[in-house]
N, C-alpha and C. Protein backbone atom coordinates (compact mmCIF):
# COMPACT_ATOMS: atom_id res chain seq x y z
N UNK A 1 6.42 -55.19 -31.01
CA UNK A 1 7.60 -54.33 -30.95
C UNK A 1 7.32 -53.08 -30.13
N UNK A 2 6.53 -52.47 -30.17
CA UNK A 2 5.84 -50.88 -29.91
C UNK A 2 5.58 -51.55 -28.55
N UNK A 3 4.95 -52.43 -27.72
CA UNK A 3 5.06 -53.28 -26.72
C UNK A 3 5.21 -53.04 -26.05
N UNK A 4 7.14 -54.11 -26.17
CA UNK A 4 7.98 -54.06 -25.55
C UNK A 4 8.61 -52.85 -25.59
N UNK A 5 8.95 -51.79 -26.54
CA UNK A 5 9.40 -50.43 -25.68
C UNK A 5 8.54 -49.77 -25.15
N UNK A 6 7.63 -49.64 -25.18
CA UNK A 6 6.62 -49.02 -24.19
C UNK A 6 7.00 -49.74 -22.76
N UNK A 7 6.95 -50.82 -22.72
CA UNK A 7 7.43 -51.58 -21.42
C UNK A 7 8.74 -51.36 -21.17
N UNK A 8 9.60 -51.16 -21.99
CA UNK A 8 10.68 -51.00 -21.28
C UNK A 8 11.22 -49.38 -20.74
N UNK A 9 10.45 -48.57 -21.29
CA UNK A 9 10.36 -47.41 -20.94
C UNK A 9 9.80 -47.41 -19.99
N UNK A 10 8.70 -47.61 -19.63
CA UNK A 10 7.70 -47.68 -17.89
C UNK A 10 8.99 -48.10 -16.83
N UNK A 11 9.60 -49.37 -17.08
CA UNK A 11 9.89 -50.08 -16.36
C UNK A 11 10.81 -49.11 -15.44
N UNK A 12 11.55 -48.27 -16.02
CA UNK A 12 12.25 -47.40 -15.03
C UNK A 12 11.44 -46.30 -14.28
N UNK A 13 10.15 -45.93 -14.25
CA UNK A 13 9.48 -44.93 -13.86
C UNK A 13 8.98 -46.20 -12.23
N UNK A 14 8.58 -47.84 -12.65
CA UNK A 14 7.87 -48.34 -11.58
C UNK A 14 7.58 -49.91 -11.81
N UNK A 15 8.16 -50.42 -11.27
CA UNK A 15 8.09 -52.15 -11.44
C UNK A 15 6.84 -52.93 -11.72
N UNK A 16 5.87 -53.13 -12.75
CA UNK A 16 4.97 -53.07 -12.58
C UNK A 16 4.58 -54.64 -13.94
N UNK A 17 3.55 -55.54 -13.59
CA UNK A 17 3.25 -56.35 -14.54
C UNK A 17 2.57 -56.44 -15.40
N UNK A 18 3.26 -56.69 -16.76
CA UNK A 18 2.89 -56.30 -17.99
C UNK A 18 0.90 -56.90 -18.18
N UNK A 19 0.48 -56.45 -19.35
CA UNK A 19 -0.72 -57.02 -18.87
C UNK A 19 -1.30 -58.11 -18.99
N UNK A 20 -0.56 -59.32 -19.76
CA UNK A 20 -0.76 -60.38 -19.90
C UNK A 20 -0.41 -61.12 -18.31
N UNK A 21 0.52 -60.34 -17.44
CA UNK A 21 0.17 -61.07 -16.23
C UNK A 21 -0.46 -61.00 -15.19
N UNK A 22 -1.62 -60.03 -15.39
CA UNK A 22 -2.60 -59.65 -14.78
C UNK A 22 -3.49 -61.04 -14.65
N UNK A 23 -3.80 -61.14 -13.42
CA UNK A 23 -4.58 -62.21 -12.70
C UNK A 23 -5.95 -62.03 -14.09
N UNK A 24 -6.50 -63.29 -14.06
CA UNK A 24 -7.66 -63.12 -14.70
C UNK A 24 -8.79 -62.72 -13.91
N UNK A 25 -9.20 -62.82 -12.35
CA UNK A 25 -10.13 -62.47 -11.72
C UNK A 25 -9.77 -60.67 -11.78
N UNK A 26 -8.86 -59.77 -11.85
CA UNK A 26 -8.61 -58.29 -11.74
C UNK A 26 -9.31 -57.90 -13.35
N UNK A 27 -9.54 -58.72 -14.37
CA UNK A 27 -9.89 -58.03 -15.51
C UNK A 27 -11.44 -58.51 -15.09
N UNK A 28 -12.09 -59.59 -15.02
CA UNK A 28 -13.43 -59.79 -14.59
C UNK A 28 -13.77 -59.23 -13.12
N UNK A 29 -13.33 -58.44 -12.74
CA UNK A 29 -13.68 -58.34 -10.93
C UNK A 29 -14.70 -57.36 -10.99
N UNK A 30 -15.50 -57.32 -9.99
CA UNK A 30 -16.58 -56.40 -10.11
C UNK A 30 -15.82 -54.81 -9.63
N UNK A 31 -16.05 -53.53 -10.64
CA UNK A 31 -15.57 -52.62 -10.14
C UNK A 31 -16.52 -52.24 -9.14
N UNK A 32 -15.99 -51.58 -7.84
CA UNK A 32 -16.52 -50.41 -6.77
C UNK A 32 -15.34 -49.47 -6.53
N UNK A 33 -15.70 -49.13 -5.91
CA UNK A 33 -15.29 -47.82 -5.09
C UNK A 33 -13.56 -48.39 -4.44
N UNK A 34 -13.22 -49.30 -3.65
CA UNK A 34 -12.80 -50.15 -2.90
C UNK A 34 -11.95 -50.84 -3.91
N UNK A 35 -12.54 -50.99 -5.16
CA UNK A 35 -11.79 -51.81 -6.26
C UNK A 35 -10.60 -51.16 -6.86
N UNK A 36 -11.17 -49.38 -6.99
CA UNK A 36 -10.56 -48.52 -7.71
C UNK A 36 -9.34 -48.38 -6.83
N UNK A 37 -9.81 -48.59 -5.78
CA UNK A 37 -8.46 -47.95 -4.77
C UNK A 37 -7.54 -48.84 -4.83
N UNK A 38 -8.10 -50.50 -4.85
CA UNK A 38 -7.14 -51.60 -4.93
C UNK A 38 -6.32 -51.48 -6.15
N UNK A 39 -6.89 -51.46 -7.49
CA UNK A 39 -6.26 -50.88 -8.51
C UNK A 39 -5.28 -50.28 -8.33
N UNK A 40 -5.81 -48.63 -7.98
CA UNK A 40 -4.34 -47.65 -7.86
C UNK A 40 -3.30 -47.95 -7.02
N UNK A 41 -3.53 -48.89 -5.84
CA UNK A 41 -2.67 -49.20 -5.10
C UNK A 41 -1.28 -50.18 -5.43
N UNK A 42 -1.96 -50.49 -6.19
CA UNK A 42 -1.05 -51.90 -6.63
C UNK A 42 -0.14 -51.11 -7.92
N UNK A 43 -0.17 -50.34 -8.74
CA UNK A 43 0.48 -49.39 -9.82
C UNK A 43 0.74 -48.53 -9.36
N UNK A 44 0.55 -47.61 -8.35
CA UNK A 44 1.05 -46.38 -8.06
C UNK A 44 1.72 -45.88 -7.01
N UNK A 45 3.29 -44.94 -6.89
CA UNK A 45 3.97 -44.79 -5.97
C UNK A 45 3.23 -43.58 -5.03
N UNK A 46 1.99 -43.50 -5.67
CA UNK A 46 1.42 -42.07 -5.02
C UNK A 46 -0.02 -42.47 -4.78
N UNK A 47 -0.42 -43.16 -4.45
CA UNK A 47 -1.93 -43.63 -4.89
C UNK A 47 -2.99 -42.64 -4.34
N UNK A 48 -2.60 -42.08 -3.14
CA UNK A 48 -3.71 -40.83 -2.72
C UNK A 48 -3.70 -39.52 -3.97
N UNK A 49 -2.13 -39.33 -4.17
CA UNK A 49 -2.51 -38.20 -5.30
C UNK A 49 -3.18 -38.80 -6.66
N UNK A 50 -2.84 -39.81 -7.20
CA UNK A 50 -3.27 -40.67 -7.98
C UNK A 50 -4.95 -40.55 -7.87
N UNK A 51 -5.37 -41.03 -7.26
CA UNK A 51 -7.11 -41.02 -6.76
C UNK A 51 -7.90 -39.66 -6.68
N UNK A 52 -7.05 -38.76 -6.03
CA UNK A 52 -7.44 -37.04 -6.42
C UNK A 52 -7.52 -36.97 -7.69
N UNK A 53 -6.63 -37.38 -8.22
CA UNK A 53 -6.38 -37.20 -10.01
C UNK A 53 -7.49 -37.29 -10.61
N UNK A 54 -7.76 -38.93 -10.21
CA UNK A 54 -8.90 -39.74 -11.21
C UNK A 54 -10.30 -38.68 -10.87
N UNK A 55 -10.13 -38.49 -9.77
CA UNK A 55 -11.80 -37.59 -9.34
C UNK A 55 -11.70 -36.67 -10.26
N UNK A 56 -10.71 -35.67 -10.21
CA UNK A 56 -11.16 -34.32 -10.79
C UNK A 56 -11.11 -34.54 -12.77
N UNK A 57 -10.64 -35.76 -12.80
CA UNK A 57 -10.71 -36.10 -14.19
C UNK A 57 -11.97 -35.97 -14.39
N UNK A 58 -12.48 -37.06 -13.50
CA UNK A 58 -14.26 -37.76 -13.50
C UNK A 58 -14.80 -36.68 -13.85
N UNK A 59 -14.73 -35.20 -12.79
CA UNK A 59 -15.40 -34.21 -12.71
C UNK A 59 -15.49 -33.42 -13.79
N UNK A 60 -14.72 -33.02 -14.20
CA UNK A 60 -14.69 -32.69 -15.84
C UNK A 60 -14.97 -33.17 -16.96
N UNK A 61 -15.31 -34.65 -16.64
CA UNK A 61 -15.34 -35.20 -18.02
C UNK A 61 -16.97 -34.99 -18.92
N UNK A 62 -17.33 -34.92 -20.06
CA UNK A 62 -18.42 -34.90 -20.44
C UNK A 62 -18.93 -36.07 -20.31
N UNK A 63 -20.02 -36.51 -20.93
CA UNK A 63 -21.33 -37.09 -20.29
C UNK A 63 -20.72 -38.73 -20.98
N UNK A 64 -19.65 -38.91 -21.89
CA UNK A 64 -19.53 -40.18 -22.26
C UNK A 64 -17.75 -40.46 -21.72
N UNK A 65 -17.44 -39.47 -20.63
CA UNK A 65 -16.30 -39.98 -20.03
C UNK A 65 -14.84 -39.12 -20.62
N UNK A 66 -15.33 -38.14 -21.45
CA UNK A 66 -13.94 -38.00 -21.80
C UNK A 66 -13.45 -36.50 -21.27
N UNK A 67 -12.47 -36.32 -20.95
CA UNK A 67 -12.21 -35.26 -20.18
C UNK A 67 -10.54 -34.58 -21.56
N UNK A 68 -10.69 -33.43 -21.76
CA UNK A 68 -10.01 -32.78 -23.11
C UNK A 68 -9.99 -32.63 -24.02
N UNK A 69 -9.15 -31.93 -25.01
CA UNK A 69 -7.96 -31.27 -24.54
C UNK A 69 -7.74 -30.16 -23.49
N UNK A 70 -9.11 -29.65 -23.37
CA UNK A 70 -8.85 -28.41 -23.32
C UNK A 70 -10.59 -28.07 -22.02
N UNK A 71 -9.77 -27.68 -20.86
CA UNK A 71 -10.67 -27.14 -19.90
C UNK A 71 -11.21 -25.73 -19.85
N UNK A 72 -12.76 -25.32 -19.59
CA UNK A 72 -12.75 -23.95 -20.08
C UNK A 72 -12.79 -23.67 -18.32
N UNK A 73 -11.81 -22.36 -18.09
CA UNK A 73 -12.10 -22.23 -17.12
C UNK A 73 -12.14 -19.98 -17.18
N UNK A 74 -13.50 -19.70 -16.28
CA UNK A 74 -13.18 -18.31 -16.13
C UNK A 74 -12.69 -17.76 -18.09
N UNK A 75 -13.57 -18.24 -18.55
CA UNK A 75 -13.57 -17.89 -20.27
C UNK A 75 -12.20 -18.23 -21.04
N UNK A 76 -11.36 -19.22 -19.98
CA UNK A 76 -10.10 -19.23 -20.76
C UNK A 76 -10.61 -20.46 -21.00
N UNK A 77 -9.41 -20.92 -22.12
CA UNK A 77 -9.31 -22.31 -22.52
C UNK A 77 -8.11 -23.08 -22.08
N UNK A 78 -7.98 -23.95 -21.28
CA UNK A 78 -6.21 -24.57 -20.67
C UNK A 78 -6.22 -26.11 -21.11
N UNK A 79 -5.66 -26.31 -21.11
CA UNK A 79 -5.05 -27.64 -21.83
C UNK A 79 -5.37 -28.44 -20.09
N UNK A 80 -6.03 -29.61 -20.52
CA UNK A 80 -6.10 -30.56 -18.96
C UNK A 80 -5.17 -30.81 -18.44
N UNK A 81 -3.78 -31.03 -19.01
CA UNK A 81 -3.02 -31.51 -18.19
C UNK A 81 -2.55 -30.05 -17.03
N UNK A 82 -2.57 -28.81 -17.79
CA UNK A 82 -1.93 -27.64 -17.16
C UNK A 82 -3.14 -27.47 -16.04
N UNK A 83 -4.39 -27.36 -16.18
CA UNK A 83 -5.06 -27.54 -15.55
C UNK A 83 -5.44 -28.42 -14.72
N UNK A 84 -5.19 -29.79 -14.34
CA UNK A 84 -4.96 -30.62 -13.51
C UNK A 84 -3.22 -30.02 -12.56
N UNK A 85 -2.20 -30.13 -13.28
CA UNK A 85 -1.50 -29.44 -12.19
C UNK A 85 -1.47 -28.03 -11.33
N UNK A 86 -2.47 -27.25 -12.00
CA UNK A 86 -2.93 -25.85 -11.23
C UNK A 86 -4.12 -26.64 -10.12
N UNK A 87 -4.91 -27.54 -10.41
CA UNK A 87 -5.67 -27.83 -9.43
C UNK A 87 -5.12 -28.68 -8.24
N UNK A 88 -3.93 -29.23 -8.59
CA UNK A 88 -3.07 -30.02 -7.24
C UNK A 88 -2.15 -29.31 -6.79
N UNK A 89 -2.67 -27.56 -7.14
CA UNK A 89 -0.77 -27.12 -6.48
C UNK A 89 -1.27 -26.56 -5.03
N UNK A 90 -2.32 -26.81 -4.57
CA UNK A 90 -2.67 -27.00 -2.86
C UNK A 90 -1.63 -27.97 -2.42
N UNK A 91 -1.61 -28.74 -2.97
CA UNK A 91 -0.94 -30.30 -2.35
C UNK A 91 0.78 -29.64 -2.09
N UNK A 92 0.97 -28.80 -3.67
CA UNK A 92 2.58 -28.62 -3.37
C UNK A 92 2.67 -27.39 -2.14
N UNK A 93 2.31 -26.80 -2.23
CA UNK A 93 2.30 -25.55 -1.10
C UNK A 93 2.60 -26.24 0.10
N UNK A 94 2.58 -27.24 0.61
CA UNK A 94 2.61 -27.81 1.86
C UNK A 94 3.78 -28.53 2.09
N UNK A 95 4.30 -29.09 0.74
CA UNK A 95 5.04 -29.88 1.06
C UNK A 95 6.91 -29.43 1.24
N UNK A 96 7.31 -30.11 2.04
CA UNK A 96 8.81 -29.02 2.53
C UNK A 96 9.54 -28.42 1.67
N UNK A 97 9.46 -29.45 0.11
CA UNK A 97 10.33 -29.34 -1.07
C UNK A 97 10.32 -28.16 -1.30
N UNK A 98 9.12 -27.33 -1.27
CA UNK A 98 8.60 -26.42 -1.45
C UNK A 98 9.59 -25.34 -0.68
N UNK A 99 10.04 -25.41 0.19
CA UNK A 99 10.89 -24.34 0.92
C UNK A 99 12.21 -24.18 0.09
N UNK A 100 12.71 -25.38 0.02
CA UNK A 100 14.04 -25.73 -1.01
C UNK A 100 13.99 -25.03 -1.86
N UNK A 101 12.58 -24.77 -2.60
CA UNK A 101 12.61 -23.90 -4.00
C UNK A 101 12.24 -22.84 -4.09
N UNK A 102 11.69 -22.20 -2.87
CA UNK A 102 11.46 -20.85 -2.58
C UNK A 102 13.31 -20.28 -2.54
N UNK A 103 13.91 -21.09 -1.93
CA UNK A 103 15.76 -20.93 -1.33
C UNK A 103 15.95 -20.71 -2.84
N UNK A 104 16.04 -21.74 -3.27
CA UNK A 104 16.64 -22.04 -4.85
C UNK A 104 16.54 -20.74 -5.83
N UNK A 105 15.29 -20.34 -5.64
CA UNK A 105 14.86 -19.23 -6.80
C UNK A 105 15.55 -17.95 -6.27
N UNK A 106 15.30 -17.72 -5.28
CA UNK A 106 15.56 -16.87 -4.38
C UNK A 106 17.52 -16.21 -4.52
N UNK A 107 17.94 -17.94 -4.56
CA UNK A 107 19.48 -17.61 -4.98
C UNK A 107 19.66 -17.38 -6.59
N UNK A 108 18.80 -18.03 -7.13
CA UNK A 108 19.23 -18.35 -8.42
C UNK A 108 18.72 -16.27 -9.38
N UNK A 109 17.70 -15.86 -8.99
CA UNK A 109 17.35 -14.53 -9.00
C UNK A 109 18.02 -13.66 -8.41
N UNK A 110 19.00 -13.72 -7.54
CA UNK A 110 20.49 -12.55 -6.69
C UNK A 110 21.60 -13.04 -7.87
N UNK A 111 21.65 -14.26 -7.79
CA UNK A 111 23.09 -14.54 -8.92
C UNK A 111 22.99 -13.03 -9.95
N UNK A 112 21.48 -13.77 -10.48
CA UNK A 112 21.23 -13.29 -12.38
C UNK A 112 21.42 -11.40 -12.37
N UNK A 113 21.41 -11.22 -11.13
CA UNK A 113 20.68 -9.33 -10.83
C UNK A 113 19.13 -9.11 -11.24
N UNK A 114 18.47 -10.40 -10.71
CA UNK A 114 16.94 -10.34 -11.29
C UNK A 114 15.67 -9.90 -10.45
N UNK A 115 17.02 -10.39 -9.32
CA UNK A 115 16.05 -9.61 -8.17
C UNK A 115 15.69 -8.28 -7.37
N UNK A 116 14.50 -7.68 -7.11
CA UNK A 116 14.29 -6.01 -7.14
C UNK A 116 14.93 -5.91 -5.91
N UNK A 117 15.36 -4.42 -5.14
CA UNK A 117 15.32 -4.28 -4.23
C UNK A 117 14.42 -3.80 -3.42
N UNK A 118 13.25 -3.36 -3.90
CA UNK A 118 12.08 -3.70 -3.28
C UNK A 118 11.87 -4.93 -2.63
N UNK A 119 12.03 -5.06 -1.40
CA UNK A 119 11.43 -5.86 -0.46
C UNK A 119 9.88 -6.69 -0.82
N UNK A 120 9.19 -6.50 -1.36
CA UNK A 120 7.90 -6.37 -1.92
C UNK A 120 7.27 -6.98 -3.16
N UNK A 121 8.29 -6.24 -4.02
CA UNK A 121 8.31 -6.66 -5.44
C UNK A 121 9.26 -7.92 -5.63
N UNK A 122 10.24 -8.24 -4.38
CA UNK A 122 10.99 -8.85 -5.02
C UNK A 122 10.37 -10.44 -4.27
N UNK A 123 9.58 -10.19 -3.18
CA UNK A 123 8.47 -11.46 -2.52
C UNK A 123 7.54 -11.77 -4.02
N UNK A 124 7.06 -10.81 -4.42
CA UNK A 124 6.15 -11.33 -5.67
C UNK A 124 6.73 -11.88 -7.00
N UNK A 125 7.89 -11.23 -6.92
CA UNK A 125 8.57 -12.10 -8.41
C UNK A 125 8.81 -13.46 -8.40
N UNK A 126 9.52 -13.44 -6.80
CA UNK A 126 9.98 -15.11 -6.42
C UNK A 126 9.02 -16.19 -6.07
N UNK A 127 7.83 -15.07 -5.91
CA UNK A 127 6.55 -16.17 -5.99
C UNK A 127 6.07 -16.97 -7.36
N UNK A 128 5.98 -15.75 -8.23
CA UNK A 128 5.84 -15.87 -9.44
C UNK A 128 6.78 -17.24 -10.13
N UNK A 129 8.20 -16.93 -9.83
CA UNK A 129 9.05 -17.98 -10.37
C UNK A 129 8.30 -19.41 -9.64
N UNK A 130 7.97 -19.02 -8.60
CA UNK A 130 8.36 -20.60 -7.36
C UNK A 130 6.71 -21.55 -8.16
N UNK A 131 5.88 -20.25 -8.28
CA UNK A 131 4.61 -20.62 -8.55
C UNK A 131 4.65 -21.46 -10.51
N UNK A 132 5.45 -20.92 -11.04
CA UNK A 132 5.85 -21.42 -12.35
C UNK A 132 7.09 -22.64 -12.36
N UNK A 133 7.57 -22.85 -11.36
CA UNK A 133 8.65 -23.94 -11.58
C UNK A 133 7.96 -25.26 -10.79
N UNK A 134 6.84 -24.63 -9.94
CA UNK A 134 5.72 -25.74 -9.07
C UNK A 134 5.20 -26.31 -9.95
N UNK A 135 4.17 -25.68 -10.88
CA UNK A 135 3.31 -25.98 -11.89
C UNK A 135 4.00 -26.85 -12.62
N UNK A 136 5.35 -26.59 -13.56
CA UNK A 136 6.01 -26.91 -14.14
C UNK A 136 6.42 -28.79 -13.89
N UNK A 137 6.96 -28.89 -12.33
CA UNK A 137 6.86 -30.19 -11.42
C UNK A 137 5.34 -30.41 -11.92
N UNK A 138 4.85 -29.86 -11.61
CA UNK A 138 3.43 -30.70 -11.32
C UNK A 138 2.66 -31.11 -12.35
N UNK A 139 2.75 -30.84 -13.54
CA UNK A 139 2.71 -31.10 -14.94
C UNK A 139 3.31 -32.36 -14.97
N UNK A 140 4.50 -33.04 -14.50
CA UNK A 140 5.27 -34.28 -14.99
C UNK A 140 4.71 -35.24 -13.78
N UNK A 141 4.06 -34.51 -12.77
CA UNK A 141 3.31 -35.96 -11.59
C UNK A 141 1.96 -36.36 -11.93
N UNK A 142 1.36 -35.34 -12.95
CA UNK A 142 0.34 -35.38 -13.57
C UNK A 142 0.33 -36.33 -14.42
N UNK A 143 1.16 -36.01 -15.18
CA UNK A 143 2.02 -37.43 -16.32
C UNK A 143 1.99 -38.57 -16.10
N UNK A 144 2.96 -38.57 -14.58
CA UNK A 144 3.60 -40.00 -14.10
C UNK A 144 2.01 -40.62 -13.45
N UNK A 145 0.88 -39.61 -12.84
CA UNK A 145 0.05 -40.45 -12.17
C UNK A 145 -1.34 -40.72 -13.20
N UNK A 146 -0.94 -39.86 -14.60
CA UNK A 146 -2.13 -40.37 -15.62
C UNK A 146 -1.71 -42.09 -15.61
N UNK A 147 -0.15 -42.16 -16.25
CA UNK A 147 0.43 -43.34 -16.90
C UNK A 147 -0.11 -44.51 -15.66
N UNK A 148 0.19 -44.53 -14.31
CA UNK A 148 -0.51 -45.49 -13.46
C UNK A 148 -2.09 -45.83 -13.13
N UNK A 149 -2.73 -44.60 -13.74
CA UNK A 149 -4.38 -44.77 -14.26
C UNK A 149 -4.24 -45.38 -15.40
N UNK A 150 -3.92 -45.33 -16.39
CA UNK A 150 -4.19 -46.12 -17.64
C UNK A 150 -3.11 -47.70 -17.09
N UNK A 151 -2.33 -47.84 -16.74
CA UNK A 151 -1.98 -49.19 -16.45
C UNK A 151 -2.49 -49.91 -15.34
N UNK A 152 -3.66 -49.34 -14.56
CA UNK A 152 -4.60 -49.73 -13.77
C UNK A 152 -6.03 -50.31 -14.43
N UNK A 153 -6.10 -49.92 -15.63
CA UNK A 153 -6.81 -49.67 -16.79
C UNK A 153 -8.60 -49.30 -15.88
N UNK A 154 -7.74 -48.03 -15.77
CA UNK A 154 -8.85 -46.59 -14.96
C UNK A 154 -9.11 -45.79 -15.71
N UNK A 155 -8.24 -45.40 -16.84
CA UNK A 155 -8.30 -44.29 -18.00
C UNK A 155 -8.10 -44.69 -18.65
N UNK A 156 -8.56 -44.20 -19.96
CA UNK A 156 -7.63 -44.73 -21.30
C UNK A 156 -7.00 -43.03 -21.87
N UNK A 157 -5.87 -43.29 -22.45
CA UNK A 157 -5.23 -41.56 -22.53
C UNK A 157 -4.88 -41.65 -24.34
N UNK A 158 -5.61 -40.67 -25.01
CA UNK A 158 -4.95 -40.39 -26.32
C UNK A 158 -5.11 -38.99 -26.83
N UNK A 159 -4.07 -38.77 -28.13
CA UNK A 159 -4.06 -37.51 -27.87
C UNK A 159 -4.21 -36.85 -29.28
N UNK A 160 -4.46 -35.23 -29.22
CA UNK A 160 -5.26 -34.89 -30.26
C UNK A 160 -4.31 -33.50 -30.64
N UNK A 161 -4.42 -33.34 -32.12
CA UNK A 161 -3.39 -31.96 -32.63
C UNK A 161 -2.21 -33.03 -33.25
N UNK A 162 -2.10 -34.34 -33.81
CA UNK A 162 -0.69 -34.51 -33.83
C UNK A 162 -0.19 -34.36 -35.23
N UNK A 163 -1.20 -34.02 -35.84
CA UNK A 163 -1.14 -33.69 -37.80
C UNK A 163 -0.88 -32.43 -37.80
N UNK A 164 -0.51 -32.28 -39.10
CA UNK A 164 -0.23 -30.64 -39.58
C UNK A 164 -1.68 -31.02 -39.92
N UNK A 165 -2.27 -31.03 -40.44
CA UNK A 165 -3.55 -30.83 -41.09
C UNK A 165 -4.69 -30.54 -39.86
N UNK A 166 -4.03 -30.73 -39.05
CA UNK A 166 -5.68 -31.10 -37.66
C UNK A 166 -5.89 -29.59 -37.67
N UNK A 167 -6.85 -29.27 -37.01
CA UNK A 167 -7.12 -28.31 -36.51
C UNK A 167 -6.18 -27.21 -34.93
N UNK A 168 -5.76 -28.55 -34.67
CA UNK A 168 -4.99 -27.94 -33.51
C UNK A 168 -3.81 -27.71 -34.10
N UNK A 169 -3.30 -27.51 -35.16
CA UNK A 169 -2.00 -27.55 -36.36
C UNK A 169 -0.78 -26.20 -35.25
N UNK A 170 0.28 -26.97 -35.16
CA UNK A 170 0.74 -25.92 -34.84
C UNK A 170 1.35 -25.95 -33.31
N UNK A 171 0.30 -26.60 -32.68
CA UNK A 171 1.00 -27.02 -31.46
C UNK A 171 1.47 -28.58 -31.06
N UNK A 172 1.79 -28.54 -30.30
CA UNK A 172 1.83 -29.71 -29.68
C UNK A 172 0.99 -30.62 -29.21
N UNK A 173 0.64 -31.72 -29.27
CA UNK A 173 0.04 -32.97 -28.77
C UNK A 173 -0.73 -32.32 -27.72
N UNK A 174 -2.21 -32.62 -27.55
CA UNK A 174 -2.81 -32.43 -26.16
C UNK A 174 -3.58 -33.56 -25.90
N UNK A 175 -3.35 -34.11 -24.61
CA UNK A 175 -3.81 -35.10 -23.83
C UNK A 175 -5.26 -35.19 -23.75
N UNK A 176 -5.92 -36.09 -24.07
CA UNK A 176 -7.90 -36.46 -23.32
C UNK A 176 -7.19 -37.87 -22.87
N UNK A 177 -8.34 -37.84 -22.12
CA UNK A 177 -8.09 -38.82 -20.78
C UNK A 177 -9.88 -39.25 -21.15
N UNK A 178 -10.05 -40.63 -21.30
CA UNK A 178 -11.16 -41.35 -21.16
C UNK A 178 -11.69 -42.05 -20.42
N UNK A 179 -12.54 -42.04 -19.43
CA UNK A 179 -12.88 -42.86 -17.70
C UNK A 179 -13.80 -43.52 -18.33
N UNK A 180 -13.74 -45.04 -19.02
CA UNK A 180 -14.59 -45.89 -18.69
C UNK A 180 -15.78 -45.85 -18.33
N UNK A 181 -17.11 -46.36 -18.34
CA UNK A 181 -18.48 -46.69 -17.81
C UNK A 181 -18.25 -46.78 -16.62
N UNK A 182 -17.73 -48.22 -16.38
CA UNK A 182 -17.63 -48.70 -15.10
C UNK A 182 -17.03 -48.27 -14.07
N UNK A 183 -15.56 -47.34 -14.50
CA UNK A 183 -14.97 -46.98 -13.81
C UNK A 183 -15.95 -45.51 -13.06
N UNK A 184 -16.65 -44.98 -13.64
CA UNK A 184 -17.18 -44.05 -13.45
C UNK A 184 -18.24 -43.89 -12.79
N UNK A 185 -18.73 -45.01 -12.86
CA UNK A 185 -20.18 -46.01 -11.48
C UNK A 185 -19.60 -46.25 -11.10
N UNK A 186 -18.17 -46.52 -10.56
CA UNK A 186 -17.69 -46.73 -9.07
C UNK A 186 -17.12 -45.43 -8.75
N UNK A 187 -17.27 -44.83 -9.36
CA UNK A 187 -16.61 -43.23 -8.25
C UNK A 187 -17.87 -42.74 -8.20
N UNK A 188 -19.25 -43.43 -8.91
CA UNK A 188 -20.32 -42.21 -8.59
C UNK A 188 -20.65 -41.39 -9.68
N UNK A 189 -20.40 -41.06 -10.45
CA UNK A 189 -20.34 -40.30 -11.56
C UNK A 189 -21.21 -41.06 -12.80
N UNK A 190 -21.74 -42.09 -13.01
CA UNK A 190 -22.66 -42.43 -14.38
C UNK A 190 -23.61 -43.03 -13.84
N UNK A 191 -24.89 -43.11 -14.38
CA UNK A 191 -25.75 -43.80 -13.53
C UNK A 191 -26.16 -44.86 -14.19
């Protein structure tokens, strides 16, 4: 039951075959480097950002593969997923959308009277917004390109805090992401 809606939920994000129809040589195939890519290729509408992903997962992860909840960075503590989309927002800076929402904020901050007339102050606020509504995007491609690592079966993803009783009591669900042995001797990372 749990399954099939899980499958039928995916199915609108990306057309993709369930795992019982996975070739039997793709579950026995020898992983490399070359393999991983074939993997992501075949599940993912993004497979280069997808593959950045899996690295900086790798890179973080401790010594038996698991990467979360929680990244320490510069004495803070960030949740991986927020921290995986702060580490791909190089990628958004470039891309045109990006102008659209510099426009967007830009109008949407004159509507409200939010914007300064400082010339100056009012470049840094709209950064501020553009830089928080980026992140924000980039949090849900983070999402969409974990879900095509674990149906590549590159990651395995579960998540921790979901009791009142846990220790994380109080918040919300936080994501660890688990990279496999094998998967991890083919990016290089286990020896």
């Amino acid at each position: 039951m749990f399954q099939t809606d899980m499958f039928s939920m995916l199915a609108d994000a990306a057309p993709l075959p369930r795992p019982e129809q996975v070739k039997c040589h793709e579950r026995h195939e020898r992983l490399d480097a070359p393999a991983v890519i074939a993997r992501i290729a075949r599940v993912s509408k993004r497979p280069r950002y997808t593959l950045l992903l899996l690295n900086l997962i790798a890179r973080v992860a401790d010594a038996k593969g698991s990467a979360g909840p929680y990244v320490w960075e510069d004495g803070r503590r960030i949740g991986i997923r927020d921290w995986l989309a702060d580490a791909m927002l190089p990628l958004a800076q470039r891309d045109h959308r990006r102008l659209a929402v510099v426009e967007k904020v830009r109008a949407d901050l004159a509507r409200c009277g939010a914007l300064p007339a400082d010339p100056v102050r009012a470049e840094r606020v709209i950064e501020e917004e553009v830089r928080s509504r980026v992140l924000q995007s980039g949090r849900c491609s983070v999402s969409r390109s974990v879900s095509d690592l674990v149906r590549a079966g590159l990651v395995r993803r579960w998540y921790q805090g979901y009791r009142v009783d846990h220790h994380n009591r109080g918040a919300q669900r936080e994501a660890v992401y688990t990279i496999p042995v094998e998967v991890r001797r083919a990016l290089g990372q286990a020896g």
